[in-house]
Protein backbone atom coordinates (compact mmCIF):
# COMPACT_ATOMS: atom_id res chain seq x y z
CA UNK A 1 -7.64 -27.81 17.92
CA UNK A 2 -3.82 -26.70 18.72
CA UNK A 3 -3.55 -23.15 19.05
CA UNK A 4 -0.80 -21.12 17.31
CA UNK A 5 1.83 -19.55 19.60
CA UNK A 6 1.75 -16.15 17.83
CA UNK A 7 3.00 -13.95 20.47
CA UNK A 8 5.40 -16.39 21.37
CA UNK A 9 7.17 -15.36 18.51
CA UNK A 10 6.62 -11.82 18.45
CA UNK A 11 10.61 -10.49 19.71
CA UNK A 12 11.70 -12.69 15.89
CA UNK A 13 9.18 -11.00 13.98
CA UNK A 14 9.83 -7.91 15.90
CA UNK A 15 13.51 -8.28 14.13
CA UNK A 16 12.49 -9.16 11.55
CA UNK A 17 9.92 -6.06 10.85
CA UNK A 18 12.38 -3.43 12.19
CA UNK A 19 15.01 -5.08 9.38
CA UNK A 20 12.25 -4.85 6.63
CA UNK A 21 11.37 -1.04 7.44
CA UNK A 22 15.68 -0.13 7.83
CA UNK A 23 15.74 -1.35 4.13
CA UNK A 24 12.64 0.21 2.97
CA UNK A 25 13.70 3.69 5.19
CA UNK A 26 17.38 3.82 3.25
CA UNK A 27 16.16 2.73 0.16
CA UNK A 28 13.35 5.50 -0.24
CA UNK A 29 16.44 8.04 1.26
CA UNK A 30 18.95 7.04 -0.95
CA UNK A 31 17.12 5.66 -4.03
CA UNK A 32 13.76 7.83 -3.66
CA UNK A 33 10.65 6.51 -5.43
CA UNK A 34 11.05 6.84 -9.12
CA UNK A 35 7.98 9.07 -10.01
CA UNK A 36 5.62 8.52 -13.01
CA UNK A 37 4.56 11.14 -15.61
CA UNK A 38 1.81 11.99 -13.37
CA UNK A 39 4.02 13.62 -10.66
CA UNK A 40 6.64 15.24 -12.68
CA UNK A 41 5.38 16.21 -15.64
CA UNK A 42 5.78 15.44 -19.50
CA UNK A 43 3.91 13.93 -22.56
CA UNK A 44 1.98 10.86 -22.65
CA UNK A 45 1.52 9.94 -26.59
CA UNK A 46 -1.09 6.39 -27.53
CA UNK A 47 -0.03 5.38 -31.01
CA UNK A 48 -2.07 1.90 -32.50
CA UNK A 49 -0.27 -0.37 -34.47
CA UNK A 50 -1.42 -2.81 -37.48
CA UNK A 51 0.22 -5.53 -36.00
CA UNK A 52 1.82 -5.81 -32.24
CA UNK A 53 5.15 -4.10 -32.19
CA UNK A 54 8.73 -5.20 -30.36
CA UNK A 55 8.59 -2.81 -27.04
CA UNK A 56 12.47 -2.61 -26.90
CA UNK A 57 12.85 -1.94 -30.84
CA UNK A 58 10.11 0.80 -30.29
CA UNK A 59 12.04 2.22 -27.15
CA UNK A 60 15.31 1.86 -29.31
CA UNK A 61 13.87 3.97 -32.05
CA UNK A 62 13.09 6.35 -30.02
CA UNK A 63 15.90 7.16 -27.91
CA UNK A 64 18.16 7.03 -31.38
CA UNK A 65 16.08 10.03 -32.06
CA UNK A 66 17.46 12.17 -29.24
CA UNK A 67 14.25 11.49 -26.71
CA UNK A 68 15.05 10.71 -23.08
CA UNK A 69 14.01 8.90 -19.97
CA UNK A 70 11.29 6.63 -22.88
CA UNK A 71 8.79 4.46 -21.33
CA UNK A 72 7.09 2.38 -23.65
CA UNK A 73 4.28 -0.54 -22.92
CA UNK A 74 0.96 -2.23 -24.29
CA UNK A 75 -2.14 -0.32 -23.40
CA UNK A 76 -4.96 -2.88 -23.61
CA UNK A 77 -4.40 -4.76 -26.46
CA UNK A 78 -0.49 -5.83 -28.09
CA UNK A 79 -1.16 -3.27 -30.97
CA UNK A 80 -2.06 -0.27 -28.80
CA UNK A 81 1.48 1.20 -27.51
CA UNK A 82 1.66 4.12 -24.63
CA UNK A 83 4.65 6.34 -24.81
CA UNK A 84 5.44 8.49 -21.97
CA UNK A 85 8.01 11.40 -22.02
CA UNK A 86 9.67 12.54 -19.16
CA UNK A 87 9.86 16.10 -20.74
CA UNK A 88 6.97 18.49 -21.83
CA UNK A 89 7.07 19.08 -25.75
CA UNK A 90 5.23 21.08 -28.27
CA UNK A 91 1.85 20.63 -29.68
CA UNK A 92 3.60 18.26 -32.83
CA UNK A 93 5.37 15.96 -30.48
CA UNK A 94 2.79 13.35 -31.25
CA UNK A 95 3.01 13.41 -34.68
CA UNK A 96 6.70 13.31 -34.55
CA UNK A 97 6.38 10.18 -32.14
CA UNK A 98 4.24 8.41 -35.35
CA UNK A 99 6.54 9.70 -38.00
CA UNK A 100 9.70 8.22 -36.17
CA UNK A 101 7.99 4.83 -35.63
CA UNK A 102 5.85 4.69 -38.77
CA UNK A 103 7.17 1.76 -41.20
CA UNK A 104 5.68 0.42 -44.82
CA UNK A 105 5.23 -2.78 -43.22
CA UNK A 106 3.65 -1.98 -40.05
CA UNK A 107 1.80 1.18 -40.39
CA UNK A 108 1.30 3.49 -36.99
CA UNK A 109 -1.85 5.87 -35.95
CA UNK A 110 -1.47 8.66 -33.79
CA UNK A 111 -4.40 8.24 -30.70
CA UNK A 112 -4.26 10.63 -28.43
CA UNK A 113 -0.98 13.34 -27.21
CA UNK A 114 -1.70 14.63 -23.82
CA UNK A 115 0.46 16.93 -21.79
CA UNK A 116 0.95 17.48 -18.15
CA UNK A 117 3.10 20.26 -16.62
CA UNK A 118 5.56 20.64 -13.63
CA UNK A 119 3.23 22.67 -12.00
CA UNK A 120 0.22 20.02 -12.01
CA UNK A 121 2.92 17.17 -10.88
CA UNK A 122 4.14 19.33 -8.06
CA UNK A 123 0.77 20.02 -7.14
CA UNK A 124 -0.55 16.07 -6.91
CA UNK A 125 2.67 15.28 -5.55
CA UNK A 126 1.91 17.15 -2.58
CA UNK A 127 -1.99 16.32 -2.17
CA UNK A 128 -1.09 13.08 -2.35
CA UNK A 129 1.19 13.22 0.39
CA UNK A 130 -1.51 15.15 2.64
CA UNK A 131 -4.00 12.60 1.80
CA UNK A 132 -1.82 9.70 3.30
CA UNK A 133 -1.00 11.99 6.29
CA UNK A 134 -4.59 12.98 6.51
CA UNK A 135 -5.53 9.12 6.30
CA UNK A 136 -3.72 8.09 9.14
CA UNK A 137 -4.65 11.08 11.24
CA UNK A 138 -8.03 10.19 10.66
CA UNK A 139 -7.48 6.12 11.15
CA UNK A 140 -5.89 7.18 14.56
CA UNK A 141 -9.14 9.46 15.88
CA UNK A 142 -11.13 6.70 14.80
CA UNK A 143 -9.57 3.62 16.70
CA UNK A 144 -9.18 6.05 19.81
CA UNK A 145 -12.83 6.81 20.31
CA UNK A 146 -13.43 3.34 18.99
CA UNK A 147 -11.27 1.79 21.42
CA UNK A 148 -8.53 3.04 23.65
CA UNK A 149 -5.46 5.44 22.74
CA UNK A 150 -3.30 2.34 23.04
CA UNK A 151 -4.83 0.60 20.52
CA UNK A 152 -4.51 3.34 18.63
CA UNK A 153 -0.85 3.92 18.80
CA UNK A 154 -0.41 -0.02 17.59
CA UNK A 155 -2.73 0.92 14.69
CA UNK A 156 -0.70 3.84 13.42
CA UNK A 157 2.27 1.90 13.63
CA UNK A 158 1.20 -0.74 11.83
CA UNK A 159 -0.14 1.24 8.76
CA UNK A 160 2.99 3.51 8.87
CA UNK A 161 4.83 0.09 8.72
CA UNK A 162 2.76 -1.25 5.54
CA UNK A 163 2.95 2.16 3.94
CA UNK A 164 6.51 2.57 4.16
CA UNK A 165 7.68 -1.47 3.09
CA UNK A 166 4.90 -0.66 -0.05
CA UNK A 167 6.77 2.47 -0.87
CA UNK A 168 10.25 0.98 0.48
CA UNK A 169 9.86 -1.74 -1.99
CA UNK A 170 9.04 0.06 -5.48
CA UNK A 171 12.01 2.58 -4.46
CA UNK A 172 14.33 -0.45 -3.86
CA UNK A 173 13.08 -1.95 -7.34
CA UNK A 174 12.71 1.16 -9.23
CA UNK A 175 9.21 0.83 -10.07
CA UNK A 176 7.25 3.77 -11.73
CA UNK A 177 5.27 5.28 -8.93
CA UNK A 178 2.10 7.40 -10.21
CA UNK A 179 -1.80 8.07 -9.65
CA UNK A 180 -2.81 4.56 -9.76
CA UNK A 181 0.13 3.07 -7.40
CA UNK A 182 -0.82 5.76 -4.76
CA UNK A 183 -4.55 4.60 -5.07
CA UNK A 184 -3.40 1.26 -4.21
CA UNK A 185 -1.35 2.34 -1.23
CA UNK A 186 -4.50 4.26 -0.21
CA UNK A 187 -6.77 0.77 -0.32
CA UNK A 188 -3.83 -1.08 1.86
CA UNK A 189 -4.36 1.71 4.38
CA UNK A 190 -8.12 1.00 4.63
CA UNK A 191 -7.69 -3.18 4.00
CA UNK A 192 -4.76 -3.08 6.90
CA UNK A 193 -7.18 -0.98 9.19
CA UNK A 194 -10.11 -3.43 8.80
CA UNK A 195 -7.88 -6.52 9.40
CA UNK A 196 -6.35 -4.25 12.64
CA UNK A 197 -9.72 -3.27 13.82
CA UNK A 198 -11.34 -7.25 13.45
CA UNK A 199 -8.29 -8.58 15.42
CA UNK A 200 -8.22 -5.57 18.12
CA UNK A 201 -12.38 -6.03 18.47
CA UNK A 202 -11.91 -9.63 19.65
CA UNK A 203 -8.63 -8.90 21.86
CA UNK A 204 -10.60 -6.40 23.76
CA UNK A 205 -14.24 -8.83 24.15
CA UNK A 206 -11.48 -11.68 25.16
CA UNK A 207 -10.20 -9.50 28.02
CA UNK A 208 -13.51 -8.56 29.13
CA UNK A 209 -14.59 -12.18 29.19
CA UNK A 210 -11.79 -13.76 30.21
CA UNK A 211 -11.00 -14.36 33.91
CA UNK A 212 -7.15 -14.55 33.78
CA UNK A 213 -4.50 -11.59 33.39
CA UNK A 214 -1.84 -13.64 30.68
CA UNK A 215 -2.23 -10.97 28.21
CA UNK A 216 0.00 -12.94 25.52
CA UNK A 217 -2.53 -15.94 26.18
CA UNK A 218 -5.72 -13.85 25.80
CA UNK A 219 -3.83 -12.22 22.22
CA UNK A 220 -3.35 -15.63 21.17
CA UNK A 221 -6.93 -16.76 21.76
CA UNK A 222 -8.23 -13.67 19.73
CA UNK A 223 -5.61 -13.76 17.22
CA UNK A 224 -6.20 -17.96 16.06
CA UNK A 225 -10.49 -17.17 16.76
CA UNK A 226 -9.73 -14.20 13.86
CA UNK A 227 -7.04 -16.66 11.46
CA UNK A 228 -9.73 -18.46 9.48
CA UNK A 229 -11.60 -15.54 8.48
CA UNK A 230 -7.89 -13.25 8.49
CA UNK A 231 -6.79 -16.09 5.80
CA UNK A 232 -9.75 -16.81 3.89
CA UNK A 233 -9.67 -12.99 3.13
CA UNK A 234 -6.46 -12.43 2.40
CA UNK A 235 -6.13 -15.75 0.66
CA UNK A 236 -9.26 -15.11 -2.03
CA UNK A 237 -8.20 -10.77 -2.20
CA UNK A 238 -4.33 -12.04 -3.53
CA UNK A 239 -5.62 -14.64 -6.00
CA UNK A 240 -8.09 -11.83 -7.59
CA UNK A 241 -4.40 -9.95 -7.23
CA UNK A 242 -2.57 -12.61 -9.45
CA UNK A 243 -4.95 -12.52 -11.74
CA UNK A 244 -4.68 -8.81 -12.46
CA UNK A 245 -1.30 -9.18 -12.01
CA UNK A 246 -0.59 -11.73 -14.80
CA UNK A 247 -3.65 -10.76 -17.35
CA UNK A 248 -4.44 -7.34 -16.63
CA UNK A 249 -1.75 -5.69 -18.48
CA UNK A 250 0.85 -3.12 -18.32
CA UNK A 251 -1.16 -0.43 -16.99
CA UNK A 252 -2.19 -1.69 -13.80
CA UNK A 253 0.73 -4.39 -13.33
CA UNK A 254 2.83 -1.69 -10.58
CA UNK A 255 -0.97 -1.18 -9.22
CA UNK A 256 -1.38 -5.12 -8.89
CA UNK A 257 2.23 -5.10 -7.10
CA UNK A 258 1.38 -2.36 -4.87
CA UNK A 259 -1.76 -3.93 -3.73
CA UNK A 260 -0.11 -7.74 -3.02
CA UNK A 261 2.84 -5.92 -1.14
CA UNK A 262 0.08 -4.31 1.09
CA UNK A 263 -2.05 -7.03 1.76
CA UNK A 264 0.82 -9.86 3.25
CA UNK A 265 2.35 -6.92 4.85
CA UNK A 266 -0.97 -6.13 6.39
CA UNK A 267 -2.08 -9.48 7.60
CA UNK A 268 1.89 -9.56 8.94
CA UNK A 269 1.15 -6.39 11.29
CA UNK A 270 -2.37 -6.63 11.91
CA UNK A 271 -0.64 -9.79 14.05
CA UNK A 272 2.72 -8.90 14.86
CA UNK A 273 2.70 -5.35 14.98
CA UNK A 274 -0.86 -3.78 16.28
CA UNK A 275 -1.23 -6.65 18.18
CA UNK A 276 2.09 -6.95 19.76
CA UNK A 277 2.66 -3.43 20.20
CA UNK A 278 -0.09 -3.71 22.48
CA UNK A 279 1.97 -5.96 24.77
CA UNK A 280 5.08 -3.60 24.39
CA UNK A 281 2.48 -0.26 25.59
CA UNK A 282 1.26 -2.50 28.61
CA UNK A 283 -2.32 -2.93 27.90
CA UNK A 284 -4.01 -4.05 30.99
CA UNK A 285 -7.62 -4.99 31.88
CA UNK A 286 -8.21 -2.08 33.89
CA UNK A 287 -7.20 0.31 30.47
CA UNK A 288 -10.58 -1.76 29.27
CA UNK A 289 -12.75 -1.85 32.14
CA UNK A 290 -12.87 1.14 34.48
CA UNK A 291 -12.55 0.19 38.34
CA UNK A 292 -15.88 0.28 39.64
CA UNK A 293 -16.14 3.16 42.91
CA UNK A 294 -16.28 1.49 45.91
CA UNK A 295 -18.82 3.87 48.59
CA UNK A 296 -16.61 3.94 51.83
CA UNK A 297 -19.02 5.21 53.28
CA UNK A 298 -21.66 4.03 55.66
CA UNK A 299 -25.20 4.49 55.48
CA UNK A 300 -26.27 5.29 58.42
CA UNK A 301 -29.30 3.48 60.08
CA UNK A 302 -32.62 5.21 61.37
């Protein structure tokens, strides 16, 4: 069977990575990731309708009554409705959401009214950040002892480059970023890893094995021995994706996004970046296997 010329190709998808990761750099500069209710506070109200509701007409009625920065969607079924306010309201604020969407023909009951303060958004907002830096501290200990600090520099890289086109992307598009995105940004860091660590585990038995010092031959080897399985999992993980994506509703569609950004930017790098960065850092066969010590001297006979 033809083998794919991966590394062959490595300077365009060098380009074409750097280009991605510009764009996602300005756009989370410029733009910044539009945070949810979780990070910066407010009221989350779940009102359930008689019969499904108009989201825009809802959001409409709202905003005419002097509320800002309304997010309204479908929380499990059509008739249940999630509101989320941007500011942090009294004790009444859910009964004055039901009284200003409450109509004779379509009658509205009050759920649930929870509230979450600055304080408690400022203070996930910064664990969560810690826990991503704290991830990828850890991922880069790991695949040091594991295998050599090379590898590990093209590992970091890589998951840096996932996690920043993830979060590049929903600050270009203006998605609402909160507890559930960041899980899913946390599972592309471990899904990227394991697809870096299958890939990196047959690069370094192929140089062991293999009698010839063409390092972009011996990636290529490793890299088409690892596609089947590399595609069969990535191909069967985004169709359970598209699934959630299209039927599982409103509050886990940006999760769903999150999570089929990270995977095809994952099985991108775990080929073109923490592979090919290994090329760039000049892995050689010796970094692999140590040069045996060669006894100069003689043994002298009796």
């Amino acid at each position: 069977m033809r083998q794919l010329d991966f590394m062959g190709k490595r300077r365009i998808a060098f380009i074409v990575s750097v280009l991605i990761t510009v764009i996602a750099v300005g756009a989370l500069a410029f733009k910044g990731l539009n945070l949810g209710l979780d990070f910066t506070g407010g009221t989350l109200v779940e009102v359930r309708y008689q019969q499904a509701p108009e989201l825009d007409e809802l959001r409409g009625q709202l905003e005419s009554a002097g509320f800002e920065d309304v997010q309204v969607q479908t929380f499990g079924a059509t008739n249940d409705i999630l509101v989320r306010l941007q500011q942090t309201f009294d004790n009444e604020v859910g009964q004055q959401v039901v009284d200003i969407l409450n109509t004779d023909a379509n009658q509205v009951q009050l759920v649930r009214a929870e509230f979450v303060g600055a304080q408690v958004g400022d203070q996930l907002r910064d664990q969560s950040g810690l826990g991503m830096l704290l991830a990828l501290a850890v991922v880069m200990v790991y695949v040091a002892f594991r295998f050599q600090y090379k590898f590990a520099f093209g590992a970091l890289v890589a998951l840096g480059h996932d996690v920043v086109i993830v979060l590049g992307i929903f600050a270009l598009l203006g998605l609402d970023f909160d507890l559930t995105v960041l899980a899913a940004v946390l599972a592309v860091i471990g899904y990227s890893l394991n697809d870096t660590i299958i890939v990196y585990d047959r690069i370094r038995e192929n140089i062991r094995r293999s009698q010839i010092d063409d390092m972009p031959q011996i990636f290529n080897e490793a890299i088409n021995q690892t596609l089947a399985r590399t595609m069969a999992t990535s191909g069967t993980t985004l169709l359970v994706l598209l699934a959630l994506f299209f039927l599982g509703g409103d509050m886990i569609h940006n999760f769903s996004i999150a999570l089929i950004l990270g995977i095809v930017a994952g099985t991108f790098s775990s080929v073109y970046v923490s592979a090919a960065l290994l090329l760039v850092v000049k892995l050689e066969r010796k970094d692999l296997i140590p040069a045996q010590k060669e006894d100069d001297e003689e043994e002298e006979l009796p």
